[in-house]
Structures are given as C-alpha cells and as structure tokens.
C-alpha atoms as a PDB file:
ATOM      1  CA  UNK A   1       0.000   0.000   0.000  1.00  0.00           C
ATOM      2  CA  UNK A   2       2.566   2.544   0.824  1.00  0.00           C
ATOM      3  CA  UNK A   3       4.795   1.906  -1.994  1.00  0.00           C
ATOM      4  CA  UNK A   4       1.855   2.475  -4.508  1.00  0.00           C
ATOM      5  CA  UNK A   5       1.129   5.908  -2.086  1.00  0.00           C
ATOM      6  CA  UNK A   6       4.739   7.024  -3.298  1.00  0.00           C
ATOM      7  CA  UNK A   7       5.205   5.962  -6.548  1.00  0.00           C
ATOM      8  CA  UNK A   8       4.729   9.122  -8.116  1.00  0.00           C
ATOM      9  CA  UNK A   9       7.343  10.732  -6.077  1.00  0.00           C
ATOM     10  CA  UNK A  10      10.064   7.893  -6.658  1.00  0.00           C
ATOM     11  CA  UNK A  11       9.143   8.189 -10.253  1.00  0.00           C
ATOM     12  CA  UNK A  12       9.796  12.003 -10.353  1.00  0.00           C
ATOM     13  CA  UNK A  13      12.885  11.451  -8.760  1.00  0.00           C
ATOM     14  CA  UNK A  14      13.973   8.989 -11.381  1.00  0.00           C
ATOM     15  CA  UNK A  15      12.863  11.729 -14.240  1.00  0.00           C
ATOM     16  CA  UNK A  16      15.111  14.638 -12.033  1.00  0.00           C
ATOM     17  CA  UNK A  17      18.166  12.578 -11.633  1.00  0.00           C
ATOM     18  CA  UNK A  18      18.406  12.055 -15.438  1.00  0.00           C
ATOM     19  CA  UNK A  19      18.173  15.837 -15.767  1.00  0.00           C
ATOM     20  CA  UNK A  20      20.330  16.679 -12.883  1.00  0.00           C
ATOM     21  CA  UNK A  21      23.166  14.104 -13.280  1.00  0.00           C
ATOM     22  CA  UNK A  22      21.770  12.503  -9.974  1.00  0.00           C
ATOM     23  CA  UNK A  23      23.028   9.459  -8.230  1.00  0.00           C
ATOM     24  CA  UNK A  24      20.740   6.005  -7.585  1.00  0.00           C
ATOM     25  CA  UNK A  25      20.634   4.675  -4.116  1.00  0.00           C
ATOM     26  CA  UNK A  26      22.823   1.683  -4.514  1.00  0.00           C
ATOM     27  CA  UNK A  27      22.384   0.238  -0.536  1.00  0.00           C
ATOM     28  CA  UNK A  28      20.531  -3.054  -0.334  1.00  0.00           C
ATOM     29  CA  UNK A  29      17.309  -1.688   0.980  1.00  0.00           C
ATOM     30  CA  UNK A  30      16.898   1.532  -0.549  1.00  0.00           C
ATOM     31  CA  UNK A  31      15.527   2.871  -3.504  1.00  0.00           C
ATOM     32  CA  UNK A  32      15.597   6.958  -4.541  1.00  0.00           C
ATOM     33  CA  UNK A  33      17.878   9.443  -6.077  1.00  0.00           C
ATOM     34  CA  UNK A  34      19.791  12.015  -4.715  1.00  0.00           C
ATOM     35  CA  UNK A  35      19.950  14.825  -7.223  1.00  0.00           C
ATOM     36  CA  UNK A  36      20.870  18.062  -5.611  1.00  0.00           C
ATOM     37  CA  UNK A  37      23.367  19.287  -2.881  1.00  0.00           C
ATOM     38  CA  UNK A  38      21.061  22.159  -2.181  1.00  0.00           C
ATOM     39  CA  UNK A  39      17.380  21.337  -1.918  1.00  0.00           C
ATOM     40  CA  UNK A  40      15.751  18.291   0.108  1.00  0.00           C
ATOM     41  CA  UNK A  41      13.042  17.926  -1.950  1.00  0.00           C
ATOM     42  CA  UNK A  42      14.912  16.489  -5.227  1.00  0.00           C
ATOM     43  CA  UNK A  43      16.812  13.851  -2.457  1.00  0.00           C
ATOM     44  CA  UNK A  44      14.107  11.136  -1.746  1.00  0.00           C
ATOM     45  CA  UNK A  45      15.123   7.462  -0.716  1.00  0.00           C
ATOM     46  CA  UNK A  46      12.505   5.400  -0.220  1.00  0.00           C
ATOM     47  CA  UNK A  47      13.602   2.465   2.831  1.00  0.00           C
ATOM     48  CA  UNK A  48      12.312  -1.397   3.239  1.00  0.00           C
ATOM     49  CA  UNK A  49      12.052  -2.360   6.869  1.00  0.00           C
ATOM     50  CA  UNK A  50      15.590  -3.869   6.878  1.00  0.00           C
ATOM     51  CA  UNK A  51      16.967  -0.420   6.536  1.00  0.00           C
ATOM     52  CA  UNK A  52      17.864   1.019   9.761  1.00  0.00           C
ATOM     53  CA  UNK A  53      17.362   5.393  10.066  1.00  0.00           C
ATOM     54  CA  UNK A  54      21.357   5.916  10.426  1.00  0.00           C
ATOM     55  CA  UNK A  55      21.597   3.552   7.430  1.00  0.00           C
ATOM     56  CA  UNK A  56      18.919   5.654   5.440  1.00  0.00           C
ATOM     57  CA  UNK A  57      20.501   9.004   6.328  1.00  0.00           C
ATOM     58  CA  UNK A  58      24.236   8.041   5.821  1.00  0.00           C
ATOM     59  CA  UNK A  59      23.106   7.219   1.944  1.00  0.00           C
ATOM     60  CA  UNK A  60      21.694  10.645   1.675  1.00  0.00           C
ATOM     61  CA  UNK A  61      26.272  11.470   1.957  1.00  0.00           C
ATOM     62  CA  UNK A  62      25.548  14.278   3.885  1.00  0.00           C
ATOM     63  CA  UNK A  63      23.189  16.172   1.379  1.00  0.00           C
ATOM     64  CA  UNK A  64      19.688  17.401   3.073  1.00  0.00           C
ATOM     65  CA  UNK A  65      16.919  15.208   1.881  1.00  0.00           C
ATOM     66  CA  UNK A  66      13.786  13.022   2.604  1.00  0.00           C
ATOM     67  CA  UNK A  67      13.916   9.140   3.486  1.00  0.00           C
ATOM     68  CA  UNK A  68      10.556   7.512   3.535  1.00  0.00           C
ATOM     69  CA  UNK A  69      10.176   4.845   6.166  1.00  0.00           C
ATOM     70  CA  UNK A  70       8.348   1.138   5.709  1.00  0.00           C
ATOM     71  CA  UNK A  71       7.307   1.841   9.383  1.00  0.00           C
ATOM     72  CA  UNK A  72       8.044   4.251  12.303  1.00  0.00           C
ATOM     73  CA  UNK A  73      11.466   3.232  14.285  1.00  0.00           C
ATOM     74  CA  UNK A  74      11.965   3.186  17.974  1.00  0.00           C
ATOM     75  CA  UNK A  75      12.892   5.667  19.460  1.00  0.00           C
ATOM     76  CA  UNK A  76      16.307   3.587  20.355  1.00  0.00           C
ATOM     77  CA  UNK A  77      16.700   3.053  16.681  1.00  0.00           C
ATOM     78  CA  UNK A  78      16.610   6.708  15.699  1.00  0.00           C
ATOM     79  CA  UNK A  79      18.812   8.252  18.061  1.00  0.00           C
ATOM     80  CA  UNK A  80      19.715  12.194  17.795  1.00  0.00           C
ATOM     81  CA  UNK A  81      17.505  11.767  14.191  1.00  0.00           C
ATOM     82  CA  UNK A  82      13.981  13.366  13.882  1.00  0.00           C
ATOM     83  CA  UNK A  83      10.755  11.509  12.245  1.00  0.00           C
ATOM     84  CA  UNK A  84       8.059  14.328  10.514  1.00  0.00           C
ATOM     85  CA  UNK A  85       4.747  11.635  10.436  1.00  0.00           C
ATOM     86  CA  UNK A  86       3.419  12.987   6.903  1.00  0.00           C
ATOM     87  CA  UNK A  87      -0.293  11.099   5.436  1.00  0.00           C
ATOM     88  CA  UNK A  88      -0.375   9.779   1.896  1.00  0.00           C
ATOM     89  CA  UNK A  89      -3.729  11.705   0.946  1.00  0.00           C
ATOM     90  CA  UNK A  90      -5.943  10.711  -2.404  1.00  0.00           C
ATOM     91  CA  UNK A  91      -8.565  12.386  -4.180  1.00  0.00           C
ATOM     92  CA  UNK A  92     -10.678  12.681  -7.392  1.00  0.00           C
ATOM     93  CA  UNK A  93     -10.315  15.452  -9.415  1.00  0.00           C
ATOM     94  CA  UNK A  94     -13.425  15.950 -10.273  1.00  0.00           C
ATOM     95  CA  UNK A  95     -14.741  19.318 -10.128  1.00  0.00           C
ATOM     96  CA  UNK A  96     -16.605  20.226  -6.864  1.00  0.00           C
ATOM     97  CA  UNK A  97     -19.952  21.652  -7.082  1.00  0.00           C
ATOM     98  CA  UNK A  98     -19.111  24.976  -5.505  1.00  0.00           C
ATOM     99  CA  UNK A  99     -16.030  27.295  -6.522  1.00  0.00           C
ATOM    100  CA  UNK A 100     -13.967  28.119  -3.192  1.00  0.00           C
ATOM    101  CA  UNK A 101     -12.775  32.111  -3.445  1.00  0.00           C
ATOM    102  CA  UNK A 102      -9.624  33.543  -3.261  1.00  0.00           C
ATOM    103  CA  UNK A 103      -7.561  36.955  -3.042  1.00  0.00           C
ATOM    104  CA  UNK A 104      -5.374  35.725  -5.313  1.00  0.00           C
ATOM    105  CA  UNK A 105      -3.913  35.424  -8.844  1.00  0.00           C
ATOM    106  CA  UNK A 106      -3.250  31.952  -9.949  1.00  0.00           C
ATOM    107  CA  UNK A 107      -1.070  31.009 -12.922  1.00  0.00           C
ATOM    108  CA  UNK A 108       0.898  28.271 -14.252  1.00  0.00           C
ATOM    109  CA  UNK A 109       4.862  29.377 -14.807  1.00  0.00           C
ATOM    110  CA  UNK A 110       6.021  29.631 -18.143  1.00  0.00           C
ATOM    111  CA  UNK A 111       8.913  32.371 -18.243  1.00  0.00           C
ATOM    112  CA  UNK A 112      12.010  32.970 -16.280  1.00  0.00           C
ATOM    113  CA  UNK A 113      10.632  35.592 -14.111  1.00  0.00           C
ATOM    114  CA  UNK A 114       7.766  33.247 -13.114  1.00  0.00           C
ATOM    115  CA  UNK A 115       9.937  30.788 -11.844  1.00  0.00           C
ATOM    116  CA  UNK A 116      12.353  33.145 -10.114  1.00  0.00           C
ATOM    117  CA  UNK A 117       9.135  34.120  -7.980  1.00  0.00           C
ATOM    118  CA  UNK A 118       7.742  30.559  -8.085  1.00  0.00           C
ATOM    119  CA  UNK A 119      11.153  29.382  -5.761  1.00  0.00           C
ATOM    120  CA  UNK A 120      10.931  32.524  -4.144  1.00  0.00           C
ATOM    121  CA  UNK A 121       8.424  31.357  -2.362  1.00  0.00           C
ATOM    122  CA  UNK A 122       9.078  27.871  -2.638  1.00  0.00           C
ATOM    123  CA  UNK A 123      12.353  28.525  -1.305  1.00  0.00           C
ATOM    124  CA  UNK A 124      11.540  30.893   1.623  1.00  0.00           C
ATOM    125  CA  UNK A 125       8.967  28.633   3.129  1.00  0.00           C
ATOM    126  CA  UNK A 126      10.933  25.503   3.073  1.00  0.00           C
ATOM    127  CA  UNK A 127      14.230  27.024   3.694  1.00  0.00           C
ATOM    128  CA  UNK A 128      15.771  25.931   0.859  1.00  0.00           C
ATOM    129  CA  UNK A 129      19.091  27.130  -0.368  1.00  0.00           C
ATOM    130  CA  UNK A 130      19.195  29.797  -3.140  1.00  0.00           C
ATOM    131  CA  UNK A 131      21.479  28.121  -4.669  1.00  0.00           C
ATOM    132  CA  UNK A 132      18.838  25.557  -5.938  1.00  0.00           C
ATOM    133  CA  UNK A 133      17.248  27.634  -8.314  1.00  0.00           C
ATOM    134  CA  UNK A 134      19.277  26.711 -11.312  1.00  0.00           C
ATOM    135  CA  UNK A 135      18.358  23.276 -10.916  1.00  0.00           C
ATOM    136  CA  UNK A 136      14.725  24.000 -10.977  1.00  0.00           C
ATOM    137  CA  UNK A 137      15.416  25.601 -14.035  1.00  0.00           C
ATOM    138  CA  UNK A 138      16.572  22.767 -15.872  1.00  0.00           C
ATOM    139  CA  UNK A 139      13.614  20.687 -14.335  1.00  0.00           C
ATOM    140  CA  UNK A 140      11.321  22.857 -15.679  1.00  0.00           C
ATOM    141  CA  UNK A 141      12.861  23.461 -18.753  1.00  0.00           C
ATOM    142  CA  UNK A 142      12.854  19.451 -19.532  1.00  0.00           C
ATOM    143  CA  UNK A 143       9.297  18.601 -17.878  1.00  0.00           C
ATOM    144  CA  UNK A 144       7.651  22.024 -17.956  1.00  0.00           C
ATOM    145  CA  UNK A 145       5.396  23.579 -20.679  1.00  0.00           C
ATOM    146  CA  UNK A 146       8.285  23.493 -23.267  1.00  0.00           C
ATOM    147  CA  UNK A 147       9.861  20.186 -22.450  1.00  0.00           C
ATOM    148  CA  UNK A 148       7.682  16.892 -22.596  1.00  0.00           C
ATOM    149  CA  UNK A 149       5.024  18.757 -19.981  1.00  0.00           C
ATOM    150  CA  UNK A 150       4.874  16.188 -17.030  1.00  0.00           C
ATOM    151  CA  UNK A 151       5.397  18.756 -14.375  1.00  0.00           C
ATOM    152  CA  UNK A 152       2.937  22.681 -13.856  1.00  0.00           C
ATOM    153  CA  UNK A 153       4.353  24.652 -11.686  1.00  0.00           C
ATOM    154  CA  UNK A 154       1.726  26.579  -9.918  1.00  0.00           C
ATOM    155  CA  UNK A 155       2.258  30.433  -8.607  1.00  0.00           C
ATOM    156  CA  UNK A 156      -0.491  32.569  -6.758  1.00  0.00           C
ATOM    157  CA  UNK A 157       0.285  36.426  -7.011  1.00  0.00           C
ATOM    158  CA  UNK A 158      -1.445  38.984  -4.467  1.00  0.00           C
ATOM    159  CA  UNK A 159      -2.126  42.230  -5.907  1.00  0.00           C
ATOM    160  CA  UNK A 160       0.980  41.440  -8.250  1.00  0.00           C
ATOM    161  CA  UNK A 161       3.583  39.966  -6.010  1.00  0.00           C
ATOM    162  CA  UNK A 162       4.119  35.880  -5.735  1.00  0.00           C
ATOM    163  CA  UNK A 163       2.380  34.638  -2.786  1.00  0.00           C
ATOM    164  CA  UNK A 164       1.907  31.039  -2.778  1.00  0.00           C
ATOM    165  CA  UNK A 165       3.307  27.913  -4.942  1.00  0.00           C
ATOM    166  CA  UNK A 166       1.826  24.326  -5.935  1.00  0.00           C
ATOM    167  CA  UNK A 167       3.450  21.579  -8.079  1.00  0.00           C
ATOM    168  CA  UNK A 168       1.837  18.410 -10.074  1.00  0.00           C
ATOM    169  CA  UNK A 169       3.435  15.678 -11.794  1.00  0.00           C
ATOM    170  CA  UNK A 170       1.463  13.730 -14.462  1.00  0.00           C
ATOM    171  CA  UNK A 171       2.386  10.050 -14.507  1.00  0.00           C
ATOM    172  CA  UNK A 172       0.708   6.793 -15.420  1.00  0.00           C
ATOM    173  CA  UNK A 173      -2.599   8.494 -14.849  1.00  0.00           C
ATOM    174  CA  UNK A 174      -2.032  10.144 -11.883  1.00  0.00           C
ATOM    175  CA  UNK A 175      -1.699  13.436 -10.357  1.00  0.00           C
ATOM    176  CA  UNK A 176       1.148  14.280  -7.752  1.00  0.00           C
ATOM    177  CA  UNK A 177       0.896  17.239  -5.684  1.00  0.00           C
ATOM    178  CA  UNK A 178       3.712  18.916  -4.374  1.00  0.00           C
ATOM    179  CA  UNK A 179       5.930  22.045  -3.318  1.00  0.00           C
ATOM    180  CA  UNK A 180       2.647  24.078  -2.194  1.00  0.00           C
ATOM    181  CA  UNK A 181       3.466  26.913   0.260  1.00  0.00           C
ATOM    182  CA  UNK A 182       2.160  30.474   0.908  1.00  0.00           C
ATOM    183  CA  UNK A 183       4.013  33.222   2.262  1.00  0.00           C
ATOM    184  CA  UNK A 184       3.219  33.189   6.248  1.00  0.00           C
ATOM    185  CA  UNK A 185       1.755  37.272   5.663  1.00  0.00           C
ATOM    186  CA  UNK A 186      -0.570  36.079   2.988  1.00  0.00           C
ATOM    187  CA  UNK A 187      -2.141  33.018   4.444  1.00  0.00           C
ATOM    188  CA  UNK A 188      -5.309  33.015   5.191  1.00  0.00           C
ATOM    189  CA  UNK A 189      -6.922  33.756   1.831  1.00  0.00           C
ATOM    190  CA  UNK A 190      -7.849  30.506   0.234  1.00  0.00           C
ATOM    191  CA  UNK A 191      -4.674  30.408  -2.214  1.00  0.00           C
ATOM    192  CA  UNK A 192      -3.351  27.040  -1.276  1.00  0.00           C
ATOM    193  CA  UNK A 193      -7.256  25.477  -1.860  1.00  0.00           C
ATOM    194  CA  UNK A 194      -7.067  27.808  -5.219  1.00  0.00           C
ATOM    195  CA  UNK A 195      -3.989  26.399  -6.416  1.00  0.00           C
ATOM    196  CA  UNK A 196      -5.334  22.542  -5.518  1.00  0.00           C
ATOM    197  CA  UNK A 197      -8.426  23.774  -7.355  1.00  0.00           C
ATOM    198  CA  UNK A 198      -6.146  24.275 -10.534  1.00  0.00           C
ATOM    199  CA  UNK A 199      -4.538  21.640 -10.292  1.00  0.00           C
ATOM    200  CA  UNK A 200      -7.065  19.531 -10.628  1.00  0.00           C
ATOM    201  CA  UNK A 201      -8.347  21.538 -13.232  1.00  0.00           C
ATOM    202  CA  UNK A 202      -4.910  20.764 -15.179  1.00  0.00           C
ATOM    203  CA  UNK A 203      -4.789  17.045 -14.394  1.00  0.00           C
ATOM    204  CA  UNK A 204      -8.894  16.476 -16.011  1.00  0.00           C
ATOM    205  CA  UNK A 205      -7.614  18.831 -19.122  1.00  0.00           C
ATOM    206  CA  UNK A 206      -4.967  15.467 -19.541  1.00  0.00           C
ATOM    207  CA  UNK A 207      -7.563  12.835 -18.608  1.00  0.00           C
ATOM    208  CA  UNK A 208      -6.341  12.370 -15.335  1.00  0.00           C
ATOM    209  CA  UNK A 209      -9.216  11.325 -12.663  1.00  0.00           C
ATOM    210  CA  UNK A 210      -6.961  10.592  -9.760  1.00  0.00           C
ATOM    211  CA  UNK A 211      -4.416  12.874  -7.378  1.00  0.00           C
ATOM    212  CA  UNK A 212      -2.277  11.705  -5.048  1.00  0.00           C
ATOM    213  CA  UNK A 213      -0.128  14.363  -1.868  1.00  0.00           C
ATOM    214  CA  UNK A 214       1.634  13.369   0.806  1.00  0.00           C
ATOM    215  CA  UNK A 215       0.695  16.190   3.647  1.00  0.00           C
ATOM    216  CA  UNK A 216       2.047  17.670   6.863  1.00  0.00           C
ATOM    217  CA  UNK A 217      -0.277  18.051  10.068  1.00  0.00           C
ATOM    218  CA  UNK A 218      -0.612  21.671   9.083  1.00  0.00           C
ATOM    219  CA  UNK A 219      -2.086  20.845   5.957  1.00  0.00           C
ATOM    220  CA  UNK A 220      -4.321  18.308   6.378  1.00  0.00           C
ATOM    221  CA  UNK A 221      -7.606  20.101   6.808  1.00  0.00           C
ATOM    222  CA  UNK A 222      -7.075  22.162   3.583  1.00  0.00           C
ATOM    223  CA  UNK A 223      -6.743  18.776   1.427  1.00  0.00           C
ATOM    224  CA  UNK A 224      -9.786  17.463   3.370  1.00  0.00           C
ATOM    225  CA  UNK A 225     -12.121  20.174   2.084  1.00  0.00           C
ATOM    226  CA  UNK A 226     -10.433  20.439  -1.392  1.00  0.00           C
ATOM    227  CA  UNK A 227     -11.981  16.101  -1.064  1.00  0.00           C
ATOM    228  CA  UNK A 228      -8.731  14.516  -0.092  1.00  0.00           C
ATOM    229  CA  UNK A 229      -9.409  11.291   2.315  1.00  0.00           C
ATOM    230  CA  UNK A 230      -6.278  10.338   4.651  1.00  0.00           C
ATOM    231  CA  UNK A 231      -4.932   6.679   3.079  1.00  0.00           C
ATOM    232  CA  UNK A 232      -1.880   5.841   5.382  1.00  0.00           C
ATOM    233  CA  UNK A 233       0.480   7.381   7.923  1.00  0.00           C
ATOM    234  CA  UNK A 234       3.837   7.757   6.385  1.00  0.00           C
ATOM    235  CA  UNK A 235       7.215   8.575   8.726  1.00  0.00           C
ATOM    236  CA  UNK A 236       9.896  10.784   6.510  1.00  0.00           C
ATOM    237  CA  UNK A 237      13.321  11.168   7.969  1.00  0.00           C
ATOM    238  CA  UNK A 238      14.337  14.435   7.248  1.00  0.00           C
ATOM    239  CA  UNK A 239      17.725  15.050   7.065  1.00  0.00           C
ATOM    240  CA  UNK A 240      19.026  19.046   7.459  1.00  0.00           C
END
C-alpha cells in the first residue's frame, strides 16, 4: 500500500536525476535518487524495513533530503535523528460543485521571471538554499510547458507579487501534488485550496481522474475540504 502511495514521487525522482546528473541509491534496501546538494526535496530514498534510520541518512552522503520509512522506528533506533509523520492523501479530481474564493492570482509558470518568484516562495517557506534555483530551471525546462510537460508549476500572485506555490506531476494516470506553500503574511486567503483547485483543473484537461499528496499536520484540513481522504500514515526522515 505505501509503496503504490509514493510511486509518483520515486518516479519524479527517477525523471530529475536524469536531468540533474543525480546518483541512484545503490544500498541493499533503498531505492531513490539524490539529485541536488542544495534542496531536500529532489533527495528522496525510499527504505524497506531492513533499513535502519542511520543507514537511510548516511546514503543521503551528507546532502539534506527526505527518506521515507516502511514503518516508524523506535525511538532507540533513531537516536539524535527526527521523524516528521506525513499522510499519503488521495482524491478525485473531479470538479466540486461549488467554486472556493480567493484573493489571489493563480497562474501556471512559463517564463524565467515566473519561476524566479515561483522558488521565491518555494524557497523561503521551506528554507531551501538559493542556490537551488538553477536546478529548478533545468527541471522545468525538460518537464515544464516546453519540455515533454509532465510537471505545472503553480504560482499565486497577491495584488501582483508571488504569494503562494503548488506543483503536479502527471504520470501513469495520476496526479502528484507537491511544493505548495504560501508566504506566512498572505495566508489566510484561500490560495493554497485555489492552487489545488487548478490543479485539478490541469490534471482532467490530460484525462487524469486521480491525485495523489503526501501532507504535513498543518495541511491536512485544507486537502480534506479540497476532497482529499487520509490513506496511510507515512514517517519521513528528514535530514538538514
């Protein structure tokens, strides 16, 4: 059950190492890429239960990323190491019957300046290095609007300034959400539900009936009234 709840994040890290020049976990155990020395997000392993947490986070080689746990450890086993319990979360992306509003601008990124204040945000929320944005140029240029289209970037602009981000990833017939934040001044407004709205909106203009997230605590009750239901409790390591 939880491998199918993250295949479409093992498969997008599969599609970013080829871009990136990423390396494949090679530990018996593990699965993943890590493709960046910057951003946490574009390292994901993915662990059996044989894999122990200092295991795990020693094949990240010192790089911040995400390990995805078959099961929550002791807390013998993890040591000085921190668990963030995330939910795999599915939907339908059918359109609701009533149209939630919002304060907000939402677009998909298509130019340079778009995705300069698409990691803006991105990258002020989650603390990511600046450094990362040149990678998530090349990602976009390869799976965005003018590569093979697989990945929208999302942006939500307030009175003309970026305010909130959302990601999807098409695969196999299936949406992935991803990357949505919202400036901590601007939340509040209904962006983040807007920018699920559209991306469900992009996902049935490719056929796509199904949507897949994998949410924090804090986000859980705006999935649930965009029509998410909770599927399984999933433990990330997450290494700094």
């Amino acid at each position: 059950m939880a491998e199918a709840l993250l295949e479409n994040p093992r498969f997008l890290m599969e599609r970013v190492a080829k871009i990136l020049g990423g390396g494949e976990a090679k530990q018996a155990g593990l699965a993943g890429f890590v493709n960046s020395e910057f951003d946490r997000f574009l390292n994901q392993l993915f662990a059996s239960r044989s894999v122990t947490p200092r295991d795990a986070t020693a094949a990240l080689q010192g790089r911040p990323g995400f390990v995805w746990l078959a099961e929550k450890p002791s807390a013998e086993e993890l040591g000085p190491l921190q668990v963030l319990e995330m939910v795999a979360m599915t939907a339908t992306t059918a359109q609701p019957p009533w149209r939630r509003p919002n304060q907000g601008e939402i677009g998909e990124v298509r130019s340079r300046d778009d995705l300069n204040g698409w990691f803006a945000v991105y990258s002020g929320v989650f603390g990511s290095d600046p450094k990362g944005r040149d990678e998530w140029g090349q990602i976009h240029d390869a799976l965005g609007p003018a590569g093979d289209g697989s990945l929208l970037l999302l942006l939500a602009r307030v009175d003309g300034s970026p305010a909130a981000t959302g990601a999807v990833f098409f695969h196999d017939g299936l949406a992935g959400l991803y990357c949505f934040t919202t400036r901590k001044q601007m939340r509040g407004r209904g962006l983040a539900s807007a920018l699920v709205s559209a991306a469900h909106e992009a996902a049935r203009a490719k056929g796509i009936a199904r949507a897949v997230l994998q949410a924090t605590a804090s986000g859980r009750t705006v999935y649930v009234k965009a029509g998410y239901r909770e599927e399984k409790s999933l433990p990330v390591l997450v290494a700094p």
